[in-house]
Protein backbone atom coordinates (compact mmCIF):
# COMPACT_ATOMS: atom_id res chain seq x y z
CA UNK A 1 37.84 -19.64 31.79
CA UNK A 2 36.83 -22.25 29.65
CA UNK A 3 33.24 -21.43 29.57
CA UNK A 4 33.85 -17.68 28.59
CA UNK A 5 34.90 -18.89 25.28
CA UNK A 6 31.62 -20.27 24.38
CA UNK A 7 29.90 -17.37 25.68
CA UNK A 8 32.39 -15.27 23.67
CA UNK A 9 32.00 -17.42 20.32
CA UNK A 10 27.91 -17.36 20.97
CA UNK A 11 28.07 -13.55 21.41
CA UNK A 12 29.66 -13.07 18.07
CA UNK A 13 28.29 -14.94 16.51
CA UNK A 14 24.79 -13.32 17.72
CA UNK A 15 26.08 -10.52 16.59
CA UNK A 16 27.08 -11.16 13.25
CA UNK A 17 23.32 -12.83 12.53
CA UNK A 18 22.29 -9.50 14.12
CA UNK A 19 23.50 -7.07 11.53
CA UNK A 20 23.09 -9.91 8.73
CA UNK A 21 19.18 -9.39 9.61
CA UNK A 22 19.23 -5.60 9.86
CA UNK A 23 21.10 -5.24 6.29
CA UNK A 24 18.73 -7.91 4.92
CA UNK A 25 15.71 -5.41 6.31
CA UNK A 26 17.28 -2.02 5.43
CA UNK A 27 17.96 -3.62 1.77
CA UNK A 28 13.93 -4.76 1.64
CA UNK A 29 12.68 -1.38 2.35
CA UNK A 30 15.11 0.39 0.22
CA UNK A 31 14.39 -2.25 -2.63
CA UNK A 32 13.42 -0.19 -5.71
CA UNK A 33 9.96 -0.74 -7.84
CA UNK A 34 9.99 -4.06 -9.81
CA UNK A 35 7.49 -2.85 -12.47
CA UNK A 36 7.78 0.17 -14.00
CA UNK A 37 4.29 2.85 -14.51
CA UNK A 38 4.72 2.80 -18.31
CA UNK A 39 3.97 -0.79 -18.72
CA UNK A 40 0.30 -0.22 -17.95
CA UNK A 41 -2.52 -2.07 -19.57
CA UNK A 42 -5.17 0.53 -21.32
CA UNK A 43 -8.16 1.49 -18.74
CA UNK A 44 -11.50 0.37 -19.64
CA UNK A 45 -13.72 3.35 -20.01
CA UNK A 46 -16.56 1.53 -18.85
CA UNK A 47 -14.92 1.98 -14.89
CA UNK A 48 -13.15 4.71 -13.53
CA UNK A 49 -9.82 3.48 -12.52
CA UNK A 50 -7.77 5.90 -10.10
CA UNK A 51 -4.35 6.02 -8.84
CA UNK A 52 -3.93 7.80 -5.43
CA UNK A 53 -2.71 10.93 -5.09
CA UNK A 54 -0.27 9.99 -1.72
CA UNK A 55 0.52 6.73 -0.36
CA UNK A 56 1.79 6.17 2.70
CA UNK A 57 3.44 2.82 3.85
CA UNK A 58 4.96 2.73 7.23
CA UNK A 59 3.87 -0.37 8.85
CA UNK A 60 6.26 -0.51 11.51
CA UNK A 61 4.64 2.45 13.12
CA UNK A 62 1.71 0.03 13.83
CA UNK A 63 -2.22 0.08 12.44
CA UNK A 64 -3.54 1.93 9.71
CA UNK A 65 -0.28 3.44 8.76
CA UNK A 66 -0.26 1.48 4.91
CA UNK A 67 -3.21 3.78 2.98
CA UNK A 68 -3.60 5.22 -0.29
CA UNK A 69 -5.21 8.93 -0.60
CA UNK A 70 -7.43 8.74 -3.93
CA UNK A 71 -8.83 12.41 -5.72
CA UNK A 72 -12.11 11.11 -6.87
CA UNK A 73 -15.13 13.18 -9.03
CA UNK A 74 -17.86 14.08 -6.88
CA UNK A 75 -20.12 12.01 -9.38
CA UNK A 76 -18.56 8.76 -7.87
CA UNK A 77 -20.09 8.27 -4.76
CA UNK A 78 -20.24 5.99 -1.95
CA UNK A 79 -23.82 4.46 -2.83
CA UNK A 80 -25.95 1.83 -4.67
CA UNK A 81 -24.87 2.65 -8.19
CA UNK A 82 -21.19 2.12 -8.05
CA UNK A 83 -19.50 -1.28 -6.81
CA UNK A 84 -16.07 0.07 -5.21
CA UNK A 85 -12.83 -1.92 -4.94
CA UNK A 86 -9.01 -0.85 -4.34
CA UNK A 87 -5.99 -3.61 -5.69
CA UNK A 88 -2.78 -3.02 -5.36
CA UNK A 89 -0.37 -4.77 -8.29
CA UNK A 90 1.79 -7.33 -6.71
CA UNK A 91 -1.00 -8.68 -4.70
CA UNK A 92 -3.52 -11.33 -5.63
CA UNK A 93 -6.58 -9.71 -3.91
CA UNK A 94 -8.57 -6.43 -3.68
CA UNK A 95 -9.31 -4.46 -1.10
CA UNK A 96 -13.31 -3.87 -0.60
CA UNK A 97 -13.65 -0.62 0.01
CA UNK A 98 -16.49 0.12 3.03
CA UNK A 99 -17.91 2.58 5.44
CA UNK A 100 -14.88 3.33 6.90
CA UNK A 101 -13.84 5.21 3.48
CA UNK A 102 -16.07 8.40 4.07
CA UNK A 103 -15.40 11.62 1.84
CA UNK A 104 -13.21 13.99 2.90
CA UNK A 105 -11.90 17.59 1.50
CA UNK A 106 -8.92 17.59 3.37
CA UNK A 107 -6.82 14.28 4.22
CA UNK A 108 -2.83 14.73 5.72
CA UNK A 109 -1.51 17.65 3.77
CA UNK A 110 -3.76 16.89 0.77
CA UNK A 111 -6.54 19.18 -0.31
CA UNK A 112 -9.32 18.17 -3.06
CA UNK A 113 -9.58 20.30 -6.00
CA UNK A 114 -13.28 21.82 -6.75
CA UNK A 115 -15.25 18.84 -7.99
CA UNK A 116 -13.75 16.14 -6.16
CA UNK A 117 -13.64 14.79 -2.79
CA UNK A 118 -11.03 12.56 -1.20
CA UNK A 119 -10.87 8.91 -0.08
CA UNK A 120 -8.12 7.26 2.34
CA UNK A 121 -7.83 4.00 2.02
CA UNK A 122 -6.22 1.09 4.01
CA UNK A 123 -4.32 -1.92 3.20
CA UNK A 124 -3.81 -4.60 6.04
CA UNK A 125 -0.41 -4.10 7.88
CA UNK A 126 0.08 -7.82 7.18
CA UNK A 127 -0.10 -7.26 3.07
CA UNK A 128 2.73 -4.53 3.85
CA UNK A 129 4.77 -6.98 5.87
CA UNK A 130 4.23 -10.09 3.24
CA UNK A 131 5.36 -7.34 0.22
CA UNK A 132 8.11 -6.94 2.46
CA UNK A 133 9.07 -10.35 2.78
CA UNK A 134 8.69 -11.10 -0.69
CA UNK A 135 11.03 -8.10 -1.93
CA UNK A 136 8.12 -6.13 -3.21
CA UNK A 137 8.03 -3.56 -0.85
CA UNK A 138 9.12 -0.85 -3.58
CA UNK A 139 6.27 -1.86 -5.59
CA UNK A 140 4.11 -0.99 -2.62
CA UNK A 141 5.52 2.79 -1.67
CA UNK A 142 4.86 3.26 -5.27
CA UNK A 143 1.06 4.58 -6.44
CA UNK A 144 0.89 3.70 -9.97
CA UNK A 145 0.49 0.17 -8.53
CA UNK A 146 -2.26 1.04 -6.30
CA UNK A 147 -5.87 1.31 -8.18
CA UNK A 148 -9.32 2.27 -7.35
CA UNK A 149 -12.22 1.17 -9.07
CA UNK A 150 -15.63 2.32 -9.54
CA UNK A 151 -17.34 -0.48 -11.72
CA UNK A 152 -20.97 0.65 -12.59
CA UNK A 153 -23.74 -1.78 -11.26
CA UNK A 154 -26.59 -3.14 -13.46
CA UNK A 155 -29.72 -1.66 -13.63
CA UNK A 156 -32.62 -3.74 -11.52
């Protein structure tokens, strides 16, 4: 009988660190925004710079389940003349945007409007988890933080 109380104590205690780390999680992914839309630094006109129309973040359901759906004119296209890169705020990187981002009409349960074409685009389940980790994971559900940029390239 003496053994069962370590075994009991261990248990608990198992326990306890058990639903500490599910609250901790459930409080991450419920954590609002950070930064607030409004506080948004004037576009340069020179780019076009495009906030998605859906984002989806939902890492835990494995790959290519963290993506952003951008509306974008037909004018900016997937070829020599525009250099193409997706950032989301929060994170010190961007996301290069390549062949796997073809043009679409229809992507989930969004349609383009006349004139535009859509893009999905991914962000690396590990980004979502390390926004998680850092508290940010509001900031990432949210797509005024997400941003898609068509910089025109100079003339050869």
């Amino acid at each position: 009988m003496k053994g069962w109380g370590a075994h009991k104590t261990t248990g608990i205690a198992s326990v306890a660190v058990a639903l500490v780390l599910a609250g901790t999680v459930a409080w991450l992914l419920n954590k609002p925004p950070t930064a607030d839309c409004d506080a948004e630094a004037p576009a340069d006109h020179a780019v076009l710079e495009n906030h998605p129309i859906k984002v989806v973040v939902q890492p835990w359901l494995g790959v290519h389940q963290v993506y952003g759906i951008f509306m974008v004119p037909n004018r900016y296209t997937l070829n020599q003349k525009y250099a193409i890169a997706m950032a989301v705020r929060g994170f010190d990187g961007r996301f290069a945007v390549g062949e796997r981002a073809d043009k679409q009409y229809t992507v989930d349960d969004v349609l383009a409007e006349p004139g535009h074409y859509l893009l999905r685009i991914y962000v690396p389940t590990r980004v979502a988890v390390w926004f998680l980790v850092k508290g940010l994971f509001g900031d990432l559900r949210n797509p005024c933080n997400w941003t898609l940029v068509f910089i025109e390239r100079a003339s050869r």
